[in-house]
PDB file of N, CA and C in Angstrom:
ATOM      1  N   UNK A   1     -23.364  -4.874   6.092  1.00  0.00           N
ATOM      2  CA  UNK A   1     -22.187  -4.327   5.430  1.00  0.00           C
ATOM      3  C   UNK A   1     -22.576  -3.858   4.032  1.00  0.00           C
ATOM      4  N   UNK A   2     -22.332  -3.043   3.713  1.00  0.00           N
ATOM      5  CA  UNK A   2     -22.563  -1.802   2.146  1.00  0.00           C
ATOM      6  C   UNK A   2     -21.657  -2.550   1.261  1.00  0.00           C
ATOM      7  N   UNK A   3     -22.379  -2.784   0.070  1.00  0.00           N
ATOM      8  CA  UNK A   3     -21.239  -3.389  -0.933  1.00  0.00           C
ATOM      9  C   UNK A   3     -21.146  -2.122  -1.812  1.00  0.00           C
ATOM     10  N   UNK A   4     -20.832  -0.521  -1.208  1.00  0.00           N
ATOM     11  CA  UNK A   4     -20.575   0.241  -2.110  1.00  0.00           C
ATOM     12  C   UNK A   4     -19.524   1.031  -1.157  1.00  0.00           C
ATOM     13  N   UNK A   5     -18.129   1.816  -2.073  1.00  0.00           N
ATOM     14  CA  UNK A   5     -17.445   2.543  -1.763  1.00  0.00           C
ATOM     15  C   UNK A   5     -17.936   4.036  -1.210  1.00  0.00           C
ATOM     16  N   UNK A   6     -19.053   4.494  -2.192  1.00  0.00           N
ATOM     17  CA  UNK A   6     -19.543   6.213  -2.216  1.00  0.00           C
ATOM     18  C   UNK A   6     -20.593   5.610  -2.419  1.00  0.00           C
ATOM     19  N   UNK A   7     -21.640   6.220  -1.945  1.00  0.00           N
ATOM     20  CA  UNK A   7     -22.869   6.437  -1.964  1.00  0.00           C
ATOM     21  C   UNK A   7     -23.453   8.417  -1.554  1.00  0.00           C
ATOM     22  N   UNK A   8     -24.265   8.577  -2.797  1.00  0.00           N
ATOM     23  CA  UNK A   8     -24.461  10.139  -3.191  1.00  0.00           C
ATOM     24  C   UNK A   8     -25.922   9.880  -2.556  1.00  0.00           C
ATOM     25  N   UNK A   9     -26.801  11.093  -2.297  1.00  0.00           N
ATOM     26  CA  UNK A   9     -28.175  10.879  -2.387  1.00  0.00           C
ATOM     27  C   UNK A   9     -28.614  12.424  -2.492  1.00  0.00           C
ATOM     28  N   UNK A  10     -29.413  12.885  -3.518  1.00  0.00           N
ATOM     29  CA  UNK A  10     -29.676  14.128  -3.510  1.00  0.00           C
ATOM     30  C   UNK A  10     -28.835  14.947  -3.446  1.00  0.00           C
ATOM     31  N   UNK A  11     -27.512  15.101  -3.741  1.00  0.00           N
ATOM     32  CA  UNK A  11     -26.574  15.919  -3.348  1.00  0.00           C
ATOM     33  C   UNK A  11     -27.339  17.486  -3.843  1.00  0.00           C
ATOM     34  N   UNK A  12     -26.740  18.699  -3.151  1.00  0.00           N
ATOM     35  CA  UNK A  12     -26.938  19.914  -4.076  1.00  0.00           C
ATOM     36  C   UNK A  12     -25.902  21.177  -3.316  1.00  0.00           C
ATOM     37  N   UNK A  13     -25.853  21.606  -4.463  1.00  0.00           N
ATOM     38  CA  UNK A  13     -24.847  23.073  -4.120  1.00  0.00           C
ATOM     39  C   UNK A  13     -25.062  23.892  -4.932  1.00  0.00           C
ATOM     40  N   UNK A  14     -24.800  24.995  -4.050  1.00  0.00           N
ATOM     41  CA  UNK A  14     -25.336  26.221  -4.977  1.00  0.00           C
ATOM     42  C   UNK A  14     -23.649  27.362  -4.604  1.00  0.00           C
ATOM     43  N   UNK A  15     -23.568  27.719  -5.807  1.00  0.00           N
ATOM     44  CA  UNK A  15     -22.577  29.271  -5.213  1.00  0.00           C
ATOM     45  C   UNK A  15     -23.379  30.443  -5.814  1.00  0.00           C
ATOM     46  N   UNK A  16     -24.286  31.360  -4.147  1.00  0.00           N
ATOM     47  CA  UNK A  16     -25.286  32.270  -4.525  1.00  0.00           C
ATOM     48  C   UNK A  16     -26.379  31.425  -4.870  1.00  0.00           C
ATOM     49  N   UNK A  17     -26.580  32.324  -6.094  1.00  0.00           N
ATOM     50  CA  UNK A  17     -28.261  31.807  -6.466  1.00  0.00           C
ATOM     51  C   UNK A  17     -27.892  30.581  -7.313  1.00  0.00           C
ATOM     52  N   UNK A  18     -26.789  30.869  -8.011  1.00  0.00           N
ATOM     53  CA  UNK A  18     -26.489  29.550  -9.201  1.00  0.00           C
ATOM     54  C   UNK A  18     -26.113  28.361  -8.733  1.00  0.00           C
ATOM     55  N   UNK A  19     -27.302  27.329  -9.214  1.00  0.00           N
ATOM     56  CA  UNK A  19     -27.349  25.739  -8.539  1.00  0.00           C
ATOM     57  C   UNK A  19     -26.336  25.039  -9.190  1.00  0.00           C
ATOM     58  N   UNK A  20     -25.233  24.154  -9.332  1.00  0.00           N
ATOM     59  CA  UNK A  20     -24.099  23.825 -10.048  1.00  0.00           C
ATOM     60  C   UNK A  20     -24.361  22.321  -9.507  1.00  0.00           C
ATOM     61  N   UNK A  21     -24.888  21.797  -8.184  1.00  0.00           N
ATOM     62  CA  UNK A  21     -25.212  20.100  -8.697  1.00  0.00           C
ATOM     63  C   UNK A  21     -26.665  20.317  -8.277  1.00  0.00           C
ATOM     64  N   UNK A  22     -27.454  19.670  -8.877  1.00  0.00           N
ATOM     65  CA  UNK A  22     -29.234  19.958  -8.521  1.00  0.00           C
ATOM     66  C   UNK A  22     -29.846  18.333  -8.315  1.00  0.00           C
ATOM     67  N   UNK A  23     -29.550  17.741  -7.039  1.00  0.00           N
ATOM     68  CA  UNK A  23     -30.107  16.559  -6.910  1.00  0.00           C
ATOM     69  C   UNK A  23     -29.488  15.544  -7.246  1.00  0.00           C
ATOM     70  N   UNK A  24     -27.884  15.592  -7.029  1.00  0.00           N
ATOM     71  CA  UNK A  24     -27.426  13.977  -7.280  1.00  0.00           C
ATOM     72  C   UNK A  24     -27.496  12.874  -7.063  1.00  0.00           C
ATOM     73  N   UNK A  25     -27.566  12.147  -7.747  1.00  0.00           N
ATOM     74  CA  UNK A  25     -27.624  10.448  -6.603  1.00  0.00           C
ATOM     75  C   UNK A  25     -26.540   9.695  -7.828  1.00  0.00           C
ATOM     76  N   UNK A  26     -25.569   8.796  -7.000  1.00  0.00           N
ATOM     77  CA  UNK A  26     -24.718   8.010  -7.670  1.00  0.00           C
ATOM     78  C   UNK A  26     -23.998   7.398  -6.493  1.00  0.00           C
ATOM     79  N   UNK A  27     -23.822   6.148  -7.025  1.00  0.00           N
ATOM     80  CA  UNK A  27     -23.724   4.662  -6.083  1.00  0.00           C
ATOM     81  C   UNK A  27     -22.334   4.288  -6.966  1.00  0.00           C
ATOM     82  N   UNK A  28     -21.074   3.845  -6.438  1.00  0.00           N
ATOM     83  CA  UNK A  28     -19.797   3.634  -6.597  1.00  0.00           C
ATOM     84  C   UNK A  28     -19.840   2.230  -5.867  1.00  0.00           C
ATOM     85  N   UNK A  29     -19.991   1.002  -6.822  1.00  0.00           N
ATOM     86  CA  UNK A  29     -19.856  -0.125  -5.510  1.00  0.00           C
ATOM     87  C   UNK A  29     -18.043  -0.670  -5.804  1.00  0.00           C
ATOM     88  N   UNK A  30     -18.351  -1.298  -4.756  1.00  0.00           N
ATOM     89  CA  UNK A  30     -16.589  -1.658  -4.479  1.00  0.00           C
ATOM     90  C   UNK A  30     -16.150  -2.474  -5.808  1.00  0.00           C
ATOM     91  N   UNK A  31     -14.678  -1.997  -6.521  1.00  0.00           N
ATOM     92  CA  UNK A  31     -14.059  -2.514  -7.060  1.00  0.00           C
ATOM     93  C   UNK A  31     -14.385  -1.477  -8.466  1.00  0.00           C
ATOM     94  N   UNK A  32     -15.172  -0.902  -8.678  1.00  0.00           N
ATOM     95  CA  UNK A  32     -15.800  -0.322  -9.734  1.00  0.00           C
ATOM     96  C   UNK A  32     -14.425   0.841  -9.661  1.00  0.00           C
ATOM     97  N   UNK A  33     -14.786   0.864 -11.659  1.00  0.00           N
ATOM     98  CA  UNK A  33     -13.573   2.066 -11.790  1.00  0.00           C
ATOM     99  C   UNK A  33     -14.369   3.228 -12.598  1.00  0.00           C
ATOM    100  N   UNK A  34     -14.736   4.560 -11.818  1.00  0.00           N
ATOM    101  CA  UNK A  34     -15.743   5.524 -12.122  1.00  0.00           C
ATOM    102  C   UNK A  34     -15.127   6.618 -12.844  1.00  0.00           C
ATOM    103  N   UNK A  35     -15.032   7.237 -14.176  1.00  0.00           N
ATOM    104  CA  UNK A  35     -14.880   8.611 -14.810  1.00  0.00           C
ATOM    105  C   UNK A  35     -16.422   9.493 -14.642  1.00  0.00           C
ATOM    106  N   UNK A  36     -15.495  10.765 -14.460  1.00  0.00           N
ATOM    107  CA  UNK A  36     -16.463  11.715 -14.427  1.00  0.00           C
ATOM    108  C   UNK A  36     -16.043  12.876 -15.226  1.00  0.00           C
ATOM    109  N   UNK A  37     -17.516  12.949 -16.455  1.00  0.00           N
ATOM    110  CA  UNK A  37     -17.391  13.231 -17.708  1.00  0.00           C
ATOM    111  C   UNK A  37     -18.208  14.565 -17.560  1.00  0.00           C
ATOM    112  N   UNK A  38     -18.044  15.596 -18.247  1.00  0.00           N
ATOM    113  CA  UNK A  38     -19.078  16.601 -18.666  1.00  0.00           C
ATOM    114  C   UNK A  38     -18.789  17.466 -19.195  1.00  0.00           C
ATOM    115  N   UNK A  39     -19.161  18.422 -19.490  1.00  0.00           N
ATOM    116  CA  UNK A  39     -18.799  19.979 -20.144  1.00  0.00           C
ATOM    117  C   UNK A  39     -18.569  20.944 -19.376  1.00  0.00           C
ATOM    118  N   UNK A  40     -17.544  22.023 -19.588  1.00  0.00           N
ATOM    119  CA  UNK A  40     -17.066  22.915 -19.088  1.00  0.00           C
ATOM    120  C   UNK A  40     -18.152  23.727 -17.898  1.00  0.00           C
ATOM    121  N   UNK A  41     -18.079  24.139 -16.426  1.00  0.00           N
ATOM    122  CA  UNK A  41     -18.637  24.260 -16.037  1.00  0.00           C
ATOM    123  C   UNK A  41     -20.126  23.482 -15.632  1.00  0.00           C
ATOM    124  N   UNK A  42     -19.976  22.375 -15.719  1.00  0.00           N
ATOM    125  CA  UNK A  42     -21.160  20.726 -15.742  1.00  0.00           C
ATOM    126  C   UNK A  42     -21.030  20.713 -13.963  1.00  0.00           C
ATOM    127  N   UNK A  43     -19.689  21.266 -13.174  1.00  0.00           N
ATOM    128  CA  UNK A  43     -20.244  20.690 -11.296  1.00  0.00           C
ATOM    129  C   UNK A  43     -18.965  19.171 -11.488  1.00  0.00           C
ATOM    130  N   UNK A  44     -18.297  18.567 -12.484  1.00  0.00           N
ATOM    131  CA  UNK A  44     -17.422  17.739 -12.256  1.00  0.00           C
ATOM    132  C   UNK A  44     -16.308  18.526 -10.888  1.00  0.00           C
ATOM    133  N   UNK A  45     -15.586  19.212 -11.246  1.00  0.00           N
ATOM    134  CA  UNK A  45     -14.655  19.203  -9.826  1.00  0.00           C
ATOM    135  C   UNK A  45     -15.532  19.711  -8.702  1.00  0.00           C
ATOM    136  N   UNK A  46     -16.587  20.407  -8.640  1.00  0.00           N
ATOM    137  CA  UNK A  46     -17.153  20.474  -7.222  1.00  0.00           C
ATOM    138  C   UNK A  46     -17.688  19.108  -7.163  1.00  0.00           C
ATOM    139  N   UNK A  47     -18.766  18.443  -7.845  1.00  0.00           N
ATOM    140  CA  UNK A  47     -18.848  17.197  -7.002  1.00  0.00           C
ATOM    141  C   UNK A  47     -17.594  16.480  -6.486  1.00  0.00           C
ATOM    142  N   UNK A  48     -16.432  16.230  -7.490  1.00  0.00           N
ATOM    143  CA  UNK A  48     -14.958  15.535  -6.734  1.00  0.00           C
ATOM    144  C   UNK A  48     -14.850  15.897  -5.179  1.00  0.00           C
ATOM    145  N   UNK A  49     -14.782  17.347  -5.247  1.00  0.00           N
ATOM    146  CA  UNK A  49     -14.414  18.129  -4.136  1.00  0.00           C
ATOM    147  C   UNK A  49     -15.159  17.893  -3.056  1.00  0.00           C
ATOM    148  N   UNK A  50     -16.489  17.948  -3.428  1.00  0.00           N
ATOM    149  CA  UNK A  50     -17.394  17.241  -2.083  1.00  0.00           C
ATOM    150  C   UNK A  50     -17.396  15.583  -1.374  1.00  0.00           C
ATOM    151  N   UNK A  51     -16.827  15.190  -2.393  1.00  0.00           N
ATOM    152  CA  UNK A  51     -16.813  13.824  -2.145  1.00  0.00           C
ATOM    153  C   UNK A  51     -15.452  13.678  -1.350  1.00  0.00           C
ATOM    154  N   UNK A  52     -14.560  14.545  -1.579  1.00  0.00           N
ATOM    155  CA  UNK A  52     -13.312  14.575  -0.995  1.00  0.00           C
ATOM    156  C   UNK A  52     -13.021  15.262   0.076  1.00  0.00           C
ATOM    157  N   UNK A  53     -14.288  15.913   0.523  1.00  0.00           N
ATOM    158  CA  UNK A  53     -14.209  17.368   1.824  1.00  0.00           C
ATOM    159  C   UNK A  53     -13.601  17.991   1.609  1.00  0.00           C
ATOM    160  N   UNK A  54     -13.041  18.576   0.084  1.00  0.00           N
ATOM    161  CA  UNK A  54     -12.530  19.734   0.052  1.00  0.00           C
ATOM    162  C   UNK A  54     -13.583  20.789   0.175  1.00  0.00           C
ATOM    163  N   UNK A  55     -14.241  20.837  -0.894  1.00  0.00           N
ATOM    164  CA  UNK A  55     -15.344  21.903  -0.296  1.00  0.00           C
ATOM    165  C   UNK A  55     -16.971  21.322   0.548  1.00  0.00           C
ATOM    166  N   UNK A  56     -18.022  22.257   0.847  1.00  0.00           N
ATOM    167  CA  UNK A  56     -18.838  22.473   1.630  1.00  0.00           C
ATOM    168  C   UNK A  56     -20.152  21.660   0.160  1.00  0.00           C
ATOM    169  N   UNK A  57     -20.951  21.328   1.127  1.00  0.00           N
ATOM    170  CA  UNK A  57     -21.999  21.127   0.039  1.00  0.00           C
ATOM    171  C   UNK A  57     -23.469  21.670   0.437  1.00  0.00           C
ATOM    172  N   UNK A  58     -24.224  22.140  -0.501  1.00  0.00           N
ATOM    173  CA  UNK A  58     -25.653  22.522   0.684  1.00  0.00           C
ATOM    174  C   UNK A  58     -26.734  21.735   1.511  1.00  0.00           C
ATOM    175  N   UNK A  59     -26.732  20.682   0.376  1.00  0.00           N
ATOM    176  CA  UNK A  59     -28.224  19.491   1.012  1.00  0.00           C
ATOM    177  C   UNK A  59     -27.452  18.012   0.407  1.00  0.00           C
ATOM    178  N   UNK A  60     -28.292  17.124   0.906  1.00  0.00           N
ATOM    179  CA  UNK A  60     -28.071  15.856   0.222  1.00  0.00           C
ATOM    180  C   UNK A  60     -27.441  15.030   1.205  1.00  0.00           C
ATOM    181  N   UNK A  61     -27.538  13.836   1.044  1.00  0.00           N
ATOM    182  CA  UNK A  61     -26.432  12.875   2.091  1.00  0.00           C
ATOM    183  C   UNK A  61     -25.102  11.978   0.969  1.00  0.00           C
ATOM    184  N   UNK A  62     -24.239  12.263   1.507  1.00  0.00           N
ATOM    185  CA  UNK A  62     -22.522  11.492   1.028  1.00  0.00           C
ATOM    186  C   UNK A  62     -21.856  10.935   1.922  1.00  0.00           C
ATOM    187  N   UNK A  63     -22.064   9.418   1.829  1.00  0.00           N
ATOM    188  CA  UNK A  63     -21.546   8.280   2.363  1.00  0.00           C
ATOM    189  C   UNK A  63     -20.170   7.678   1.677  1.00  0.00           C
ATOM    190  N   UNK A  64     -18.929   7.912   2.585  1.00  0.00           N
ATOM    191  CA  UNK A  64     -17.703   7.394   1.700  1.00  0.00           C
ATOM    192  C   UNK A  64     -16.665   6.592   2.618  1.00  0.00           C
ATOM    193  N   UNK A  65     -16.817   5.249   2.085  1.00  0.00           N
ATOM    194  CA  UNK A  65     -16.247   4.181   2.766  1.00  0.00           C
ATOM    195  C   UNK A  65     -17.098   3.901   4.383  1.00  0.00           C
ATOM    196  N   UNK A  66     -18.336   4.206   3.980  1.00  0.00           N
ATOM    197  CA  UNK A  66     -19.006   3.601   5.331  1.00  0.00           C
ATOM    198  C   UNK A  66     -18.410   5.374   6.282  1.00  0.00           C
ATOM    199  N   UNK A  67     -18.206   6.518   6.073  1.00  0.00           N
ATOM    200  CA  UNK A  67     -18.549   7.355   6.913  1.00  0.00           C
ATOM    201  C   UNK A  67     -19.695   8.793   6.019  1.00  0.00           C
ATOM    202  N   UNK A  68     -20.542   9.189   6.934  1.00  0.00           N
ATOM    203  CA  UNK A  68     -21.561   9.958   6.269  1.00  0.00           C
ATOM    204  C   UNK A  68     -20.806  11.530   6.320  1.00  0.00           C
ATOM    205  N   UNK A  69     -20.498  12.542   5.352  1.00  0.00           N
ATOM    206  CA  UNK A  69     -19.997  13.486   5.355  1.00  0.00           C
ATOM    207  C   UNK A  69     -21.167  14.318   5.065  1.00  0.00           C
ATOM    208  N   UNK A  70     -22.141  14.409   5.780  1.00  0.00           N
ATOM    209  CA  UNK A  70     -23.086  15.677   6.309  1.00  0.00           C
ATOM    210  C   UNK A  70     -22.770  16.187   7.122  1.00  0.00           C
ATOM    211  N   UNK A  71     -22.982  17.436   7.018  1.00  0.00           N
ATOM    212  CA  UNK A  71     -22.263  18.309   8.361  1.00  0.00           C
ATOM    213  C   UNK A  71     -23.109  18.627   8.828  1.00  0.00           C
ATOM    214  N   UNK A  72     -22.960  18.520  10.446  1.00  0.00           N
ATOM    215  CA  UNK A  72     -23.915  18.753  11.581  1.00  0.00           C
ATOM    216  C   UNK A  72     -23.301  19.805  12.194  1.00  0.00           C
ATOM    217  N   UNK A  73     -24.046  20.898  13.060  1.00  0.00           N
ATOM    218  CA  UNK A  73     -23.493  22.065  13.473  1.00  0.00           C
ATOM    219  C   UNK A  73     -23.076  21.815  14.827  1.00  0.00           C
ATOM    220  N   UNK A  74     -23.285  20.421  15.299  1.00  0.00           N
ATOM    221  CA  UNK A  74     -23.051  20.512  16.145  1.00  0.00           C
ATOM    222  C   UNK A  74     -21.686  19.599  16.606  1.00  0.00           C
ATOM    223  N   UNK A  75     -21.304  18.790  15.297  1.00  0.00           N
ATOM    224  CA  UNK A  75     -20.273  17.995  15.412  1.00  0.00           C
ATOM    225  C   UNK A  75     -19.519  18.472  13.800  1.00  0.00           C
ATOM    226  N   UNK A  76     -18.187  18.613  13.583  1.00  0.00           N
ATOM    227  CA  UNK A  76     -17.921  19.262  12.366  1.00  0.00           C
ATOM    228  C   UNK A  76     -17.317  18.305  12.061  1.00  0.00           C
ATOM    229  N   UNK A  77     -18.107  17.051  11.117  1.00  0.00           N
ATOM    230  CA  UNK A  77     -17.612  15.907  10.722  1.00  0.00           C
ATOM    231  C   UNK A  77     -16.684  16.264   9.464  1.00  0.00           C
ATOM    232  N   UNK A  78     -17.561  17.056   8.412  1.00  0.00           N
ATOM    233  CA  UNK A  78     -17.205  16.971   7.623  1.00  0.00           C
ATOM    234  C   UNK A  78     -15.792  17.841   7.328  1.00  0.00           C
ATOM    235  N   UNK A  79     -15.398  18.384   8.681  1.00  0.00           N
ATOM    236  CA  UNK A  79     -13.977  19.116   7.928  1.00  0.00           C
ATOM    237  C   UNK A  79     -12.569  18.106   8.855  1.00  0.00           C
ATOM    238  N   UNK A  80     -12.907  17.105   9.609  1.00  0.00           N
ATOM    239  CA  UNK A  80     -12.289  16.013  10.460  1.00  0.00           C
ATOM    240  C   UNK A  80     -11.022  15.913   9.570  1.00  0.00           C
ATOM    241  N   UNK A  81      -9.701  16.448   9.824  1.00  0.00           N
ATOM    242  CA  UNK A  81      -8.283  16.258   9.157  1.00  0.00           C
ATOM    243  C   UNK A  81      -8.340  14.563   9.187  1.00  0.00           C
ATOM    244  N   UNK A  82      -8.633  13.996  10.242  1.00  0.00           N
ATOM    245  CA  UNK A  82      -8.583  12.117  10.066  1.00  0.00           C
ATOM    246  C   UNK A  82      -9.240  11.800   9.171  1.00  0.00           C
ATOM    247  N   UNK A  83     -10.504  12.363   9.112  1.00  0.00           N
ATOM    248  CA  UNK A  83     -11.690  11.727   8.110  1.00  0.00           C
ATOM    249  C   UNK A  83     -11.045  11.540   6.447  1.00  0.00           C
ATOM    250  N   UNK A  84     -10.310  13.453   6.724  1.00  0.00           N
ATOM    251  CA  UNK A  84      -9.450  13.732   5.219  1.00  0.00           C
ATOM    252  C   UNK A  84      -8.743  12.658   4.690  1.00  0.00           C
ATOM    253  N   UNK A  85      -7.677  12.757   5.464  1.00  0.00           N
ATOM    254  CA  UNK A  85      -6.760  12.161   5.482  1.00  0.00           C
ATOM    255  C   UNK A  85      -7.214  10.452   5.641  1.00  0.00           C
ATOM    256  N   UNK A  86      -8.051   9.722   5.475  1.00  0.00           N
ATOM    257  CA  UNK A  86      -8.398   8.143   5.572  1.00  0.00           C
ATOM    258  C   UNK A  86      -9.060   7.880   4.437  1.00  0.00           C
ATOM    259  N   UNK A  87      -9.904   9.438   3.906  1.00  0.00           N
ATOM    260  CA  UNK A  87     -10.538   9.421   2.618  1.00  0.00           C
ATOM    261  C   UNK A  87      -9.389   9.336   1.567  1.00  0.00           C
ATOM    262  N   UNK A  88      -8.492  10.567   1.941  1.00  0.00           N
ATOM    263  CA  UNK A  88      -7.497  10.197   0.403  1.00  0.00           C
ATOM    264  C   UNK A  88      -6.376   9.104   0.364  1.00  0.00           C
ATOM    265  N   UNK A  89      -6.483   8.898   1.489  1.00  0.00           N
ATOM    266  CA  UNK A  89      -6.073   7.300   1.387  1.00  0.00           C
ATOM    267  C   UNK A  89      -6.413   5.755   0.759  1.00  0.00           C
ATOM    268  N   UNK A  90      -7.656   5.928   0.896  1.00  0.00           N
ATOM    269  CA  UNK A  90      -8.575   5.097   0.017  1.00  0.00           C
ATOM    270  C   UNK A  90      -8.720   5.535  -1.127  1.00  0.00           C
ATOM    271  N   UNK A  91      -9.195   6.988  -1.330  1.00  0.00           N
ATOM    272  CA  UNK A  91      -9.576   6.891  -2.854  1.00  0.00           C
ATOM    273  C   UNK A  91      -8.191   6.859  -3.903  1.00  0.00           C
ATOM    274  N   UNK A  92      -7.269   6.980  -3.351  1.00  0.00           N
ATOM    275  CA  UNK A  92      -5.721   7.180  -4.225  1.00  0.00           C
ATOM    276  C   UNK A  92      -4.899   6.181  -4.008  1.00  0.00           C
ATOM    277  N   UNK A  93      -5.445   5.049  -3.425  1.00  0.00           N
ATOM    278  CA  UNK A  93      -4.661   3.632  -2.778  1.00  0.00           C
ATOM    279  C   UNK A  93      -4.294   3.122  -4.226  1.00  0.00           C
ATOM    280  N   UNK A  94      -2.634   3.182  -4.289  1.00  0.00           N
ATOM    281  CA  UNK A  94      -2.307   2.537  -5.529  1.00  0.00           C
ATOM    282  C   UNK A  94      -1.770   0.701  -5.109  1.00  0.00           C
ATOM    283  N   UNK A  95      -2.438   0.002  -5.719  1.00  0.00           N
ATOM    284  CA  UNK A  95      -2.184  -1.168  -5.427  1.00  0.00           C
ATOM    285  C   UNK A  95      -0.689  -1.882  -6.030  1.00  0.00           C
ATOM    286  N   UNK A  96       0.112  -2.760  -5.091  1.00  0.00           N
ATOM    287  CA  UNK A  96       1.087  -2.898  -5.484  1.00  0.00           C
ATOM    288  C   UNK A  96       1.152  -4.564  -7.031  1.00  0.00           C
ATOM    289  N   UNK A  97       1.746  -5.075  -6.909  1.00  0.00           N
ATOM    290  CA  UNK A  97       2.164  -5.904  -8.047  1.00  0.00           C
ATOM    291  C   UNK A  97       1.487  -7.563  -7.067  1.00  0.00           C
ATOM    292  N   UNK A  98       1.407  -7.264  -5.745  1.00  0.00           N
ATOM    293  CA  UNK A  98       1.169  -8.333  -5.043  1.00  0.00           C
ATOM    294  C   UNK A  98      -0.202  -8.709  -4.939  1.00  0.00           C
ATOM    295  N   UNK A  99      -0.764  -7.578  -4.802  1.00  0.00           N
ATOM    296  CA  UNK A  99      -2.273  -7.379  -4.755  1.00  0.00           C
ATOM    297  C   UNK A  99      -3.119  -7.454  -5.753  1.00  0.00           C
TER     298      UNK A  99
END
Protein backbone atom coordinates (compact mmCIF):
# COMPACT_ATOMS: atom_id res chain seq x y z
CA UNK A 1 0.00 0.00 0.00
CA UNK A 2 1.51 3.70 -1.17
CA UNK A 3 1.61 6.07 1.67
CA UNK A 4 1.26 8.81 -1.04
CA UNK A 5 -1.88 10.55 -2.58
CA UNK A 6 0.01 11.76 -6.19
CA UNK A 7 2.94 10.51 -7.21
CA UNK A 8 4.68 12.55 -10.46
CA UNK A 9 7.71 10.93 -12.22
CA UNK A 10 9.34 12.72 -15.08
CA UNK A 11 6.34 14.39 -16.09
CA UNK A 12 6.73 16.56 -19.52
CA UNK A 13 4.65 18.63 -21.92
CA UNK A 14 5.25 20.51 -24.56
CA UNK A 15 2.65 22.92 -26.64
CA UNK A 16 4.68 22.68 -30.20
CA UNK A 17 8.20 23.11 -29.71
CA UNK A 18 7.80 25.07 -26.29
CA UNK A 19 8.54 22.62 -23.26
CA UNK A 20 6.28 24.19 -20.28
CA UNK A 21 6.98 21.11 -17.64
CA UNK A 22 10.60 19.54 -18.44
CA UNK A 23 10.95 16.46 -16.14
CA UNK A 24 8.79 16.60 -13.08
CA UNK A 25 8.91 14.48 -10.18
CA UNK A 26 6.82 15.34 -6.95
CA UNK A 27 5.47 12.94 -4.28
CA UNK A 28 2.14 14.28 -2.32
CA UNK A 29 1.98 11.76 0.68
CA UNK A 30 -1.33 11.36 2.40
CA UNK A 31 -2.57 14.04 4.66
CA UNK A 32 -0.04 16.61 3.27
CA UNK A 33 -1.40 20.10 2.34
CA UNK A 34 0.52 21.10 -1.14
CA UNK A 35 0.62 24.95 -2.77
CA UNK A 36 1.74 25.39 -6.06
CA UNK A 37 3.80 28.47 -6.44
CA UNK A 38 5.53 30.12 -9.51
CA UNK A 39 5.67 32.88 -11.97
CA UNK A 40 3.49 33.81 -14.64
CA UNK A 41 3.64 31.27 -17.31
CA UNK A 42 6.04 28.68 -14.76
CA UNK A 43 3.43 25.23 -16.15
CA UNK A 44 1.40 25.76 -12.52
CA UNK A 45 -2.19 25.27 -14.13
CA UNK A 46 -1.01 22.76 -16.77
CA UNK A 47 0.64 20.63 -14.25
CA UNK A 48 -2.93 21.03 -12.00
CA UNK A 49 -4.61 20.11 -15.18
CA UNK A 50 -2.65 17.00 -15.77
CA UNK A 51 -2.96 15.82 -12.52
CA UNK A 52 -6.66 16.35 -12.87
CA UNK A 53 -7.13 14.84 -16.62
CA UNK A 54 -8.10 17.90 -17.75
CA UNK A 55 -5.51 18.15 -20.20
CA UNK A 56 -3.11 15.58 -22.17
CA UNK A 57 0.50 15.28 -21.06
CA UNK A 58 3.51 14.08 -23.34
CA UNK A 59 5.90 11.66 -21.27
CA UNK A 60 6.29 10.85 -17.66
CA UNK A 61 4.22 8.58 -15.28
CA UNK A 62 1.14 10.23 -12.80
CA UNK A 63 -0.10 8.09 -10.17
CA UNK A 64 -3.30 9.58 -8.29
CA UNK A 65 -4.87 7.83 -5.45
CA UNK A 66 -3.33 4.49 -6.46
CA UNK A 67 -4.60 4.89 -10.34
CA UNK A 68 -1.74 5.50 -13.11
CA UNK A 69 -3.01 8.28 -15.64
CA UNK A 70 -0.69 7.34 -18.64
CA UNK A 71 -2.41 7.00 -21.59
CA UNK A 72 -2.21 3.92 -23.52
CA UNK A 73 -3.54 3.86 -27.12
CA UNK A 74 -4.92 1.10 -26.59
CA UNK A 75 -7.02 1.61 -23.45
CA UNK A 76 -8.04 5.50 -22.98
CA UNK A 77 -7.47 5.59 -19.27
CA UNK A 78 -6.67 8.78 -19.02
CA UNK A 79 -9.87 10.52 -20.38
CA UNK A 80 -12.24 7.66 -18.12
CA UNK A 81 -15.41 10.22 -17.01
CA UNK A 82 -15.25 7.61 -13.65
CA UNK A 83 -11.61 8.04 -13.26
CA UNK A 84 -12.62 12.08 -13.53
CA UNK A 85 -15.10 12.11 -11.63
CA UNK A 86 -13.40 9.79 -8.37
CA UNK A 87 -10.34 12.09 -8.92
CA UNK A 88 -12.29 15.31 -8.16
CA UNK A 89 -13.82 13.75 -5.58
CA UNK A 90 -10.85 13.13 -3.63
CA UNK A 91 -8.90 15.96 -4.42
CA UNK A 92 -11.90 18.55 -3.35
CA UNK A 93 -13.24 16.20 -0.44
CA UNK A 94 -14.23 18.86 2.06
CA UNK A 95 -14.17 17.26 5.41
CA UNK A 96 -17.05 17.69 7.70
CA UNK A 97 -16.84 18.95 11.59
CA UNK A 98 -16.98 15.07 12.49
CA UNK A 99 -14.00 14.06 10.77
Amino acid sequence: MQDYNVKVENLTKNYGKKAVLKGIDFTAKKGEIIGVIGKNGAGKSTFLENLMTIKDYNDGKVIVFGNNLQKNNEQLVFHSLPLKNYIFSQMFRINTITE
